[in-house]
Protein backbone atom coordinates (compact mmCIF):
# COMPACT_ATOMS: atom_id res chain seq x y z
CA UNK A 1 0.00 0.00 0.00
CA UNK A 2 2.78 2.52 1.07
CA UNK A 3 4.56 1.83 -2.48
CA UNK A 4 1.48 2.70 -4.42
CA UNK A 5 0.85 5.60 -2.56
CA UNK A 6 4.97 6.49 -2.96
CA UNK A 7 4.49 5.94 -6.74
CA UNK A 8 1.33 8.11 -6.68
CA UNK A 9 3.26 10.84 -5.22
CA UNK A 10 6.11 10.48 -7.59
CA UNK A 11 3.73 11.09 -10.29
CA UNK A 12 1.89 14.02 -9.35
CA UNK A 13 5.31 15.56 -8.70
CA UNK A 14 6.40 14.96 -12.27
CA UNK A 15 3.24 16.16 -13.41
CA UNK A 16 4.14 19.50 -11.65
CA UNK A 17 7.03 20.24 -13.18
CA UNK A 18 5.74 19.25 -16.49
CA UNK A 19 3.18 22.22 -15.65
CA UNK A 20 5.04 24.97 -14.23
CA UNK A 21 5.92 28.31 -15.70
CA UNK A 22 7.70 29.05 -18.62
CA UNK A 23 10.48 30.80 -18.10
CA UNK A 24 10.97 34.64 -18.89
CA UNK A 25 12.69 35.32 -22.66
CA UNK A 26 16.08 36.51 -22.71
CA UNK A 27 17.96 38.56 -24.66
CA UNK A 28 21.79 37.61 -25.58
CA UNK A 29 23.03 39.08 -22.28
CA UNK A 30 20.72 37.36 -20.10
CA UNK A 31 18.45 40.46 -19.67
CA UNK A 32 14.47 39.90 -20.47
CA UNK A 33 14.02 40.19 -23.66
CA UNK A 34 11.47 43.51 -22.82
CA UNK A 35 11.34 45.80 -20.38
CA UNK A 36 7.63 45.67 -20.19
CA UNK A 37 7.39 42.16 -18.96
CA UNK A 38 9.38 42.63 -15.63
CA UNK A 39 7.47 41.88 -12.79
CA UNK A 40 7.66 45.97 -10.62
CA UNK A 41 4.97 44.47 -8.10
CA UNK A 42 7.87 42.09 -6.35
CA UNK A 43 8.51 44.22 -3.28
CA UNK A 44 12.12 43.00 -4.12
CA UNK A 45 11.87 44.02 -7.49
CA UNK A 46 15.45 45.25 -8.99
CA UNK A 47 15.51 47.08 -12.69
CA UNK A 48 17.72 44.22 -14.33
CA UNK A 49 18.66 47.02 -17.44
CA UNK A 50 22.26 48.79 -17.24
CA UNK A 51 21.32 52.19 -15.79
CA UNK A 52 21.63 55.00 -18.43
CA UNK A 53 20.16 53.00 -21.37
CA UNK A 54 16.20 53.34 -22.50
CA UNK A 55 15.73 50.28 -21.21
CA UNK A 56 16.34 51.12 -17.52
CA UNK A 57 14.01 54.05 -18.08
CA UNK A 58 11.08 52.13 -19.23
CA UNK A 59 12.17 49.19 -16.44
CA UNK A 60 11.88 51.97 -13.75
CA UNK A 61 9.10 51.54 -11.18
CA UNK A 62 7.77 54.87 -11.75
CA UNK A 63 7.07 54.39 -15.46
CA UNK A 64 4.98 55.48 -17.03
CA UNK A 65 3.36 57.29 -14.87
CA UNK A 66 6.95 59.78 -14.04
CA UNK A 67 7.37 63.42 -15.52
CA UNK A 68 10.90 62.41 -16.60
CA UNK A 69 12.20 62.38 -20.09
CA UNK A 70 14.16 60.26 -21.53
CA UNK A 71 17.02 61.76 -24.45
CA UNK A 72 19.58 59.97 -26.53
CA UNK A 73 21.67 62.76 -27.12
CA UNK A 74 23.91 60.79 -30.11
CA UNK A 75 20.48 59.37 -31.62
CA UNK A 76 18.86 63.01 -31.42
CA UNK A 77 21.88 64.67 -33.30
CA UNK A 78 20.99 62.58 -36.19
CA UNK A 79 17.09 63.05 -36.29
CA UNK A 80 15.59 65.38 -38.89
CA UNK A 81 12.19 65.54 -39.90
CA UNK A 82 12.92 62.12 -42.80
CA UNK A 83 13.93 59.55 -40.65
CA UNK A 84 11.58 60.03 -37.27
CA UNK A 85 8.72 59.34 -36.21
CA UNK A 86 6.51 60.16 -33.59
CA UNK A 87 4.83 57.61 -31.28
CA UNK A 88 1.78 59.03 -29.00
CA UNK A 89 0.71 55.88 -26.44
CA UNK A 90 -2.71 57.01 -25.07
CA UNK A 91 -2.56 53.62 -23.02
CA UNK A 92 0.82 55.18 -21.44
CA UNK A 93 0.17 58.74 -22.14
CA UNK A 94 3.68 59.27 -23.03
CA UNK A 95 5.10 59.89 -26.62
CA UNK A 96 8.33 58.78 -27.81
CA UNK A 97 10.23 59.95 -31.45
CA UNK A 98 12.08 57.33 -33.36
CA UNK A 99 14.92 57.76 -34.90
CA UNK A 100 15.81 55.24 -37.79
CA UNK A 101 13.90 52.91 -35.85
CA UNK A 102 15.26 53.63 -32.09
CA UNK A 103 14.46 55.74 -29.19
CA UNK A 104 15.47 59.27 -29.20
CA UNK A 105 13.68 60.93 -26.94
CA UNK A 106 10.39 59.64 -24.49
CA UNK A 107 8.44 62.05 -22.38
CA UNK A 108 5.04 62.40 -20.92
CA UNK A 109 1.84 63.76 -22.55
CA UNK A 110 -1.65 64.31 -21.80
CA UNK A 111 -4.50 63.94 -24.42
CA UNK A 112 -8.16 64.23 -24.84
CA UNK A 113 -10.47 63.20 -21.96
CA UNK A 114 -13.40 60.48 -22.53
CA UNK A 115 -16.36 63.20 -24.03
CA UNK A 116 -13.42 64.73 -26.44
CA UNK A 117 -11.13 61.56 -27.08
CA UNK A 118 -8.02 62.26 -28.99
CA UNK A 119 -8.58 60.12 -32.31
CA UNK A 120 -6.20 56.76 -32.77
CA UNK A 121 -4.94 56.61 -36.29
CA UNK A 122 -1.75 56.97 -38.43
CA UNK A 123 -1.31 61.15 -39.20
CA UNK A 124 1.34 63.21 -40.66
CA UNK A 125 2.30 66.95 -39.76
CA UNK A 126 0.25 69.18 -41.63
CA UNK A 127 2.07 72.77 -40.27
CA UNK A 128 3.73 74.55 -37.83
CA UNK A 129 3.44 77.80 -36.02
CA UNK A 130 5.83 78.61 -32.80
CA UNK A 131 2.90 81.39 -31.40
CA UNK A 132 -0.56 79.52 -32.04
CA UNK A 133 -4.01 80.00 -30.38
CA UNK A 134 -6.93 78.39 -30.06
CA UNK A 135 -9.74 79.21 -31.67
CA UNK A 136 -12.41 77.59 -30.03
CA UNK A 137 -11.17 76.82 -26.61
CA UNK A 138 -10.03 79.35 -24.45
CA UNK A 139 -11.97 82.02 -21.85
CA UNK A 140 -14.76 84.52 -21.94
CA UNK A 141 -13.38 88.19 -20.99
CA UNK A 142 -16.17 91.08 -19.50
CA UNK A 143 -15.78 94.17 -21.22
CA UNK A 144 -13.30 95.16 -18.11
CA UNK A 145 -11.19 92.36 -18.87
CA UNK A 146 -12.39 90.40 -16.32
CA UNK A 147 -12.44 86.60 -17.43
CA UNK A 148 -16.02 85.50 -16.92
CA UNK A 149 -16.06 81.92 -18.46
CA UNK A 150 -12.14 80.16 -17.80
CA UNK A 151 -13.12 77.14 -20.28
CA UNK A 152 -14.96 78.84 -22.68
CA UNK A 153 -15.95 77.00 -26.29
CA UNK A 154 -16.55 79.95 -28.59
CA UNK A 155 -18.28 77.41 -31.01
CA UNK A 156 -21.09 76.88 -28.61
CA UNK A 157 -21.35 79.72 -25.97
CA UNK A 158 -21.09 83.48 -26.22
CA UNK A 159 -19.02 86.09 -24.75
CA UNK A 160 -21.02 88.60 -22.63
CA UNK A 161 -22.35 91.76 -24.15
CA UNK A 162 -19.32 94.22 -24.64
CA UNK A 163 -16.72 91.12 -24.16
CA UNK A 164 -14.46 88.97 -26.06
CA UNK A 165 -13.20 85.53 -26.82
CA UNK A 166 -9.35 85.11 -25.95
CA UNK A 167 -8.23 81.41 -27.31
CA UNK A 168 -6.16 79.24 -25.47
CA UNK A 169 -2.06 79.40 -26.34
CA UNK A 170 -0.54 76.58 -27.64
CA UNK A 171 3.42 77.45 -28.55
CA UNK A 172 5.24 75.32 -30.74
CA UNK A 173 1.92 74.46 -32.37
CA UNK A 174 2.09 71.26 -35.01
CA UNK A 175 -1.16 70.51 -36.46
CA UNK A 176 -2.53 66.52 -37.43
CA UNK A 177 -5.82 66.97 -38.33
CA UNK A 178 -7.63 70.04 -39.90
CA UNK A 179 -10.31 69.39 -37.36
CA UNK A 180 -8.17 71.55 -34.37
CA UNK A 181 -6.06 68.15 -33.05
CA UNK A 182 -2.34 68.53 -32.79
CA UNK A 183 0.91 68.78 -30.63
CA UNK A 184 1.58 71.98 -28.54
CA UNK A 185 2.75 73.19 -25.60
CA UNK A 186 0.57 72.52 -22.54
CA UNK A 187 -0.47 71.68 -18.99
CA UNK A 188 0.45 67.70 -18.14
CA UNK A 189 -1.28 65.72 -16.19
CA UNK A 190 -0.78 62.13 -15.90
CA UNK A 191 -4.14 61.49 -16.82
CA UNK A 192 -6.36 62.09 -19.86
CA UNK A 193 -7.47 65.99 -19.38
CA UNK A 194 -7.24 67.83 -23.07
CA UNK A 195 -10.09 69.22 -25.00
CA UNK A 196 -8.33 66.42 -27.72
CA UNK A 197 -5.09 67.95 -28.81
CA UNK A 198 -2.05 65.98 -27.16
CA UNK A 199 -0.09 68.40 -24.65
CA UNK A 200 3.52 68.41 -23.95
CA UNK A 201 5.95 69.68 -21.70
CA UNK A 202 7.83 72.67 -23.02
CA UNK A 203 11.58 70.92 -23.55
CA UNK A 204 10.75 68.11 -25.45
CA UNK A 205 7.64 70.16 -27.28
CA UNK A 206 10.57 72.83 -28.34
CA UNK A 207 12.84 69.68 -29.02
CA UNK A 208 10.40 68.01 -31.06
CA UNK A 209 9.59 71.23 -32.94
CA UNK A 210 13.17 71.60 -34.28
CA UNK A 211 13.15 68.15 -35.97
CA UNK A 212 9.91 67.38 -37.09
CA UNK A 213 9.47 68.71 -40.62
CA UNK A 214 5.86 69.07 -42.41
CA UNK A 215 5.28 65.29 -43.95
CA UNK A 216 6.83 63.97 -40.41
CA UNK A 217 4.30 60.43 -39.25
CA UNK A 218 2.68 60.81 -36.06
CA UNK A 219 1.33 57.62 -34.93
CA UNK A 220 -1.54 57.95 -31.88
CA UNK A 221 -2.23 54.16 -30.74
CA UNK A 222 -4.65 52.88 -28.54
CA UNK A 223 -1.99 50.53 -27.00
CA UNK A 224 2.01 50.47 -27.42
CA UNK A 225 4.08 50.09 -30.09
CA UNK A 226 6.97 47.55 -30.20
CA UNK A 227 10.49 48.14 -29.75
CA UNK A 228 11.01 49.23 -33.52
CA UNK A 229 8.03 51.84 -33.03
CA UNK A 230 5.06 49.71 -35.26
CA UNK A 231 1.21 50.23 -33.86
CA UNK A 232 -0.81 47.48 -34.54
CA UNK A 233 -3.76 48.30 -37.18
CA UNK A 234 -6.46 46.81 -34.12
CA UNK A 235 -5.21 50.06 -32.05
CA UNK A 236 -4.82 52.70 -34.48
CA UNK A 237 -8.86 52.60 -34.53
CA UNK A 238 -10.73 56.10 -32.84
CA UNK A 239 -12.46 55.38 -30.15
CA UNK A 240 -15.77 56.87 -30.49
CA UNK A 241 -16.53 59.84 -27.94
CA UNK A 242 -18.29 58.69 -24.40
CA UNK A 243 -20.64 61.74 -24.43
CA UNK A 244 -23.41 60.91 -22.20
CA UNK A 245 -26.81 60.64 -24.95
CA UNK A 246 -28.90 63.52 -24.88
CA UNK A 247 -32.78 62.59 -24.21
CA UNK A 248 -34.65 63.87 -27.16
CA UNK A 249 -37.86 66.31 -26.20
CA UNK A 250 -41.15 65.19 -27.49
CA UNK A 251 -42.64 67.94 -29.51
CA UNK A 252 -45.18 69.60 -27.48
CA UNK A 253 -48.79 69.96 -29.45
CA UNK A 254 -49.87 73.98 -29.54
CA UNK A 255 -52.31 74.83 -27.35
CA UNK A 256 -55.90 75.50 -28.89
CA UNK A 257 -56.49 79.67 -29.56
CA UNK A 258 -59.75 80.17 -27.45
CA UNK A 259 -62.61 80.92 -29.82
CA UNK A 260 -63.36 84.34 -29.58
CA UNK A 261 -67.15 84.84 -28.06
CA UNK A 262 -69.42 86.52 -30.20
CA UNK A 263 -70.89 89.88 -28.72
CA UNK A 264 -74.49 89.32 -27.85
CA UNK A 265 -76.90 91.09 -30.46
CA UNK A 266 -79.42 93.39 -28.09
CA UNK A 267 -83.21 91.56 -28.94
CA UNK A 268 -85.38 94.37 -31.76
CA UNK A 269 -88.15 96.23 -29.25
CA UNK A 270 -91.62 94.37 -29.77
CA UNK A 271 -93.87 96.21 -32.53
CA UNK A 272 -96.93 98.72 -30.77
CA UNK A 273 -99.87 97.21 -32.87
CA UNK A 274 -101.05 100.99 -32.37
CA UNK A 275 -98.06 102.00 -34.32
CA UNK A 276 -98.44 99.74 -37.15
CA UNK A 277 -98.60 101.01 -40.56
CA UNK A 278 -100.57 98.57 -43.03
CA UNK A 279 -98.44 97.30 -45.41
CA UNK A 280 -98.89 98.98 -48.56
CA UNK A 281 -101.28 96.94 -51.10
CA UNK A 282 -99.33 95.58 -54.58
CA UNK A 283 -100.28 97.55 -57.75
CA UNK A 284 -102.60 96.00 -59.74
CA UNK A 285 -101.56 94.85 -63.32
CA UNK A 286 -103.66 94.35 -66.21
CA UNK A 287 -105.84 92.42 -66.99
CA UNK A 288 -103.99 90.61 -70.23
CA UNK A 289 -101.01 87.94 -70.78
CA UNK A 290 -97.59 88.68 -70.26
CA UNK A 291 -95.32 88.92 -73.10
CA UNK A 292 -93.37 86.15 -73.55
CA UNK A 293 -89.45 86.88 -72.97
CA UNK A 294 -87.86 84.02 -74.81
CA UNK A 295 -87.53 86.30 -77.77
CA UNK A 296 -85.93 89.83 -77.37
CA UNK A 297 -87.13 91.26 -80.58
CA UNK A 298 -90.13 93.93 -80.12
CA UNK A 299 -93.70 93.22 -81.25
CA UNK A 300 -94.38 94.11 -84.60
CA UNK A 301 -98.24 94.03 -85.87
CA UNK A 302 -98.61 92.47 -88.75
CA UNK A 303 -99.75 95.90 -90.91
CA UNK A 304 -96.79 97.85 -89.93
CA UNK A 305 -94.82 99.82 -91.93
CA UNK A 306 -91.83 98.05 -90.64
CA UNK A 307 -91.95 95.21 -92.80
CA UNK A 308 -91.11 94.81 -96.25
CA UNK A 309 -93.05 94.56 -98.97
CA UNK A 310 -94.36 91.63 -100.50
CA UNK A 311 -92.06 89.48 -102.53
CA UNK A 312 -88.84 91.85 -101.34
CA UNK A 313 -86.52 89.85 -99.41
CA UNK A 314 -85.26 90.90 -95.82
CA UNK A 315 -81.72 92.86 -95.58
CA UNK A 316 -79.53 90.36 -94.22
């Protein structure tokens, strides 16, 4: 009995290790093959990359949620606006430029919030302007220059009587989409807060502005990239807007226009019998046939001098 029981063990524990874990990929220096799939949660957890490389960035604890940005000075000497790219992660909300197919330069962004998403997809820079403003979103100034409305939207609201509309700045400006979503100087959060447009710290934003060229790719992904910068086409889909549905108003039927009441017509006085004319009596015609009025042509007696004379015909 104690054998079988011994072999019984025996097998479950070579079951066991037939079913454990597969071990973590390496790279050729024994480092996981991405910085992505360390484990940071292990209380003991220490970043495995050599310190000073992009891979110790990303391997960092506080990633990707830090402020820091990551450059690679020798990588960034050679960039120009032909052979980057630019790499927005609204997963992360950081964006990183490639150059010839490695990472120059990573640094945090923020982009649109869930009613005014900032739209995956594969976009190009369409222009540039150092001094840009918005102009739709900015604030509502009295006629004082008091600011009234902070977060103004001059396509749907209106400035008070005797104000203005002053739109939002955005320096080092580069537009995506003729639709008002682009790259530009702005507040960060680490957390989705723009109207849509993808804001950047001012170092990197005046970085980026002196190699990007007009033609330059700008790809905004749903979920990250791999290591040689390449979105898959599932996450370069928009997400459609999460604006809460509007409930549609039944038309209200017109009330009925009251009828207007007729004014009462005061009642004739009763007739004094007293009073009373007689009606007068009808003249009296004569006593003879009336003429009959089927034929319009007077009555001519038969010896009048009217008609012509035997055997002459009538003039026609």
């Amino acid at each position: 009995m104690n054998k079988i029981l011994l072999s019984l063990l025996g097998c479950s524990l070579i079951l066991g290790s037939c079913t454990s874990v597969k071990p973590e990929k390496k790279d050729d220096a024994g480092l996981p093959a991405s910085p992505r799939s360390v484990n940071k949660s292990d209380p003991l957890y220490k970043n495995p990359y050599p310190a000073n490389t992009y891979n110790h960035f990303v391997a960092r604890k506080d990633y990707p949620k830090t402020y820091d940005v990551y450059y690679d000075n020798a990588l960034l000497a050679q960039a120009n606006g032909g052979n980057s790219k630019v790499v927005v992660s609204l997963r992360e909300q950081r964006a990183r430029l490639y150059v010839n197919g490695k990472v120059g330069m990573d640094w945090p962004v923020c982009t649109g919030v869930r009613s005014r998403p900032t739209p995956a997809g594969s976009y190009k820079v369409l222009g540039k302007e150092v001094k840009h403003a918005s102009n739709r979103y900015g604030r509502f100034v009295d006629a004082s220059g008091k600011t009234t409305n902070g977060d103004a939207d001059a396509f749907t609201e209106t400035p008070p009587e005797g104000g203005a509309f002053i739109g939002s700045p955005m320096p080092y400006w580069q537009r995506l989409t003729n639709c008002g979503v682009g790259l530009h100087v702005g507040k960060v959060g680490r957390s989705p807060r723009s109207h849509g447009c993808i804001r950047m710290p001012k170092a990197p934003a005046e970085k980026l502005f002196r190699i990007t060229s007009v033609g330059t790719p700008v790809i905004v992904t749903n979920g990250i990239e791999d290591s040689n910068g390449h979105a898959s086409a599932a996450d370069l889909k928009p997400v459609a807007a999460m604006n809460p549905p509007v409930p549609k108003k039944k038309p209200v039927a017109p009330k009925p226009e009251p009828k207007p009441v007729p004014a009462e017509t005061p009642a004739a006085p009763a007739a004094d019998p007293a009073k009373t004319e007689p009606a007068p009596a009808a003249p009296s015609s004569p006593d003879k046939a009336p003429e009959s009025i089927s034929d319009p042509r007077p009555v001519v007696p038969a010896s009048s001098p009217l008609l012509p004379a035997t055997g002459t015909p009538a003039a026609a």
